[in-house]
N, C-alpha and C. Protein backbone atom coordinates (compact mmCIF):
# COMPACT_ATOMS: atom_id res chain seq x y z
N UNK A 1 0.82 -1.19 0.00
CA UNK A 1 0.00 0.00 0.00
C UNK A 1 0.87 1.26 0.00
N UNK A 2 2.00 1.14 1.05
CA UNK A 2 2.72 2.45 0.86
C UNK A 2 3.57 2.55 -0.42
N UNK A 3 3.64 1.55 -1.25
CA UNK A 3 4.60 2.03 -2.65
C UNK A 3 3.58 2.84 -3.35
N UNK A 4 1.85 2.13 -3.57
CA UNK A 4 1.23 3.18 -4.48
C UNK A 4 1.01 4.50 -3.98
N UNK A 5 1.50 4.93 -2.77
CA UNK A 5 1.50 6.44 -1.98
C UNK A 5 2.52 6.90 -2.60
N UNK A 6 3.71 6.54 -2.47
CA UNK A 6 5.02 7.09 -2.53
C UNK A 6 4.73 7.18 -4.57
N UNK A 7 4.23 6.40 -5.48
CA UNK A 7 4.22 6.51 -6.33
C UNK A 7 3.39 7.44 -7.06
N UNK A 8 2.45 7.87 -6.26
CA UNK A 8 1.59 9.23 -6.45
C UNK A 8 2.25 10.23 -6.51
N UNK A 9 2.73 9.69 -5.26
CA UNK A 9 3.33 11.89 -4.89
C UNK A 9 4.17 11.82 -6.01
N UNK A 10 5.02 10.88 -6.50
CA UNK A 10 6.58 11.33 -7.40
C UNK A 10 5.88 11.70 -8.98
N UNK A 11 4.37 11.70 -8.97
CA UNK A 11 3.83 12.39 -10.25
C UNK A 11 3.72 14.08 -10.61
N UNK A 12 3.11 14.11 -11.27
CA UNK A 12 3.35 15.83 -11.46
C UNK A 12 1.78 16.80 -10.49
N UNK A 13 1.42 15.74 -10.37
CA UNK A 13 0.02 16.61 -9.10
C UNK A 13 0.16 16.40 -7.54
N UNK A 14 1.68 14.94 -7.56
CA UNK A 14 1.61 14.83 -5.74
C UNK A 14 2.85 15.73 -5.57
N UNK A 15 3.75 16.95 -5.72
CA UNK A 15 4.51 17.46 -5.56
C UNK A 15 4.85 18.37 -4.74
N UNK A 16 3.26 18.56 -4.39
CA UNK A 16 3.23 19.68 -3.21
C UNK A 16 2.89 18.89 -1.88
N UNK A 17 2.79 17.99 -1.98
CA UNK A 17 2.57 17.10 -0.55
C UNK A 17 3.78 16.39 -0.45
N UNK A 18 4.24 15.76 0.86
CA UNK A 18 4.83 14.80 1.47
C UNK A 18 4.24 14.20 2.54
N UNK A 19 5.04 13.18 2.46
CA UNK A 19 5.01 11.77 3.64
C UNK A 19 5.78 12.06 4.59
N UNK A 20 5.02 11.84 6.16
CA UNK A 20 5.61 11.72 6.80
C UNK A 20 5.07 11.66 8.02
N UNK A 21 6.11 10.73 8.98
CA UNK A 21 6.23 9.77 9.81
C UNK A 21 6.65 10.70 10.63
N UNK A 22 5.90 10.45 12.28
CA UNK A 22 6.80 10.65 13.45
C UNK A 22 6.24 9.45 14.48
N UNK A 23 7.37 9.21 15.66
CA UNK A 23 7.43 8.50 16.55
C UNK A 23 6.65 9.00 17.38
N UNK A 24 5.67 8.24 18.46
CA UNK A 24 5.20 8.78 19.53
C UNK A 24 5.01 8.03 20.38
N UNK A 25 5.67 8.70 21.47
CA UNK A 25 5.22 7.61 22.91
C UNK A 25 4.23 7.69 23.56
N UNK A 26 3.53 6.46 24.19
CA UNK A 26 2.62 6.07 24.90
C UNK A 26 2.68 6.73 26.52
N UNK A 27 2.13 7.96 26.73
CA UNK A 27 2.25 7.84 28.52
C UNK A 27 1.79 7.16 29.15
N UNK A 28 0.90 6.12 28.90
CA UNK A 28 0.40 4.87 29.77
C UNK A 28 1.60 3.99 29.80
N UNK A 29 1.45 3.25 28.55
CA UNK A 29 2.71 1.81 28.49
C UNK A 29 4.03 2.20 28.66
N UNK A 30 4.60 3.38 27.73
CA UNK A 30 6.09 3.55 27.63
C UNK A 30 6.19 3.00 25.70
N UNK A 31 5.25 2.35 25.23
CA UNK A 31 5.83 1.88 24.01
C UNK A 31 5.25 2.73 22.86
N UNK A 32 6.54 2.89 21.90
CA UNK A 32 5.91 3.51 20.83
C UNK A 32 5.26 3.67 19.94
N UNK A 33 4.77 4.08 19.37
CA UNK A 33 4.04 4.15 17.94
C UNK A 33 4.30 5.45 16.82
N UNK A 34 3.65 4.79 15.49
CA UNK A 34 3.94 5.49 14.69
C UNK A 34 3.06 6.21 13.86
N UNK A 35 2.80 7.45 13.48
CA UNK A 35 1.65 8.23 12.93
C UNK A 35 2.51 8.98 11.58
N UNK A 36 1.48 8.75 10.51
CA UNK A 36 1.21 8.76 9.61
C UNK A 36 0.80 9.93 8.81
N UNK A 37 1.24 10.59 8.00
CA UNK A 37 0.28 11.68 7.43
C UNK A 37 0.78 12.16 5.92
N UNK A 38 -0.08 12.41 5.56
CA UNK A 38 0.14 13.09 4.04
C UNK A 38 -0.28 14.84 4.12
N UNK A 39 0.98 15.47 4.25
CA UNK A 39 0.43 16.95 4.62
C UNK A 39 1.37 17.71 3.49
N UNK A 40 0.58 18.92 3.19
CA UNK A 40 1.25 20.01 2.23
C UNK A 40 2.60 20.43 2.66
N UNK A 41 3.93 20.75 1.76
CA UNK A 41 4.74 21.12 2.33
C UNK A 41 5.03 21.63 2.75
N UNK A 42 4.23 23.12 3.17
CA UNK A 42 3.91 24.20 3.95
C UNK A 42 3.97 23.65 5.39
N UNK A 43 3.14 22.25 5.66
CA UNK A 43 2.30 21.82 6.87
C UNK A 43 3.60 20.92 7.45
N UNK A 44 4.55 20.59 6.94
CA UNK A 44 5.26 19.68 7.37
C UNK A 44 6.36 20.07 8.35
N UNK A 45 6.23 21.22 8.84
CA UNK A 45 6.91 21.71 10.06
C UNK A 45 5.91 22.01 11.38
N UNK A 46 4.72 22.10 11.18
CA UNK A 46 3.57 22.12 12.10
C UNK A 46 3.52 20.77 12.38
N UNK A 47 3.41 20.26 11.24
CA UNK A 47 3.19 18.55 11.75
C UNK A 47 4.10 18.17 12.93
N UNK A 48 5.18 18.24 12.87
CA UNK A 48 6.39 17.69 13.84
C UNK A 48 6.34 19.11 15.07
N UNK A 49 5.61 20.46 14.91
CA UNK A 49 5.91 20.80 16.12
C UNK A 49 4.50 20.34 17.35
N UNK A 50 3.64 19.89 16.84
CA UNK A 50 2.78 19.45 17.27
C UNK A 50 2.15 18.17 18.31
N UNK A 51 2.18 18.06 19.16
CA UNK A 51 2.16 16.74 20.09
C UNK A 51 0.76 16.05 19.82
């Protein structure tokens, strides 16, 4: 599933978006997880300052 993502964006209409991943920890367990998003490249510094 994630190759036909990554194969979108590298067309001439997904150029203004990216992928991307951050880590996040659990304050209950301690274990991590991982979140997902397809945001404008504008958005991709909000994304990561964001908890």
């Amino acid at each position: 599933m994630a190759k036909k993502v990554v194969a979108s964006l590298q067309k001439g209409e997904g150029r203004g978006f990216a992928k991307v991943i951050k880590m996040v920890k659990s304050p209950k367990s301690g274990a991590y997880s991982f979140k997902e998003e397809i945001v404008p490249n504008e958005g991709v510094k909000d994304f990561f300052a964001k908890k």
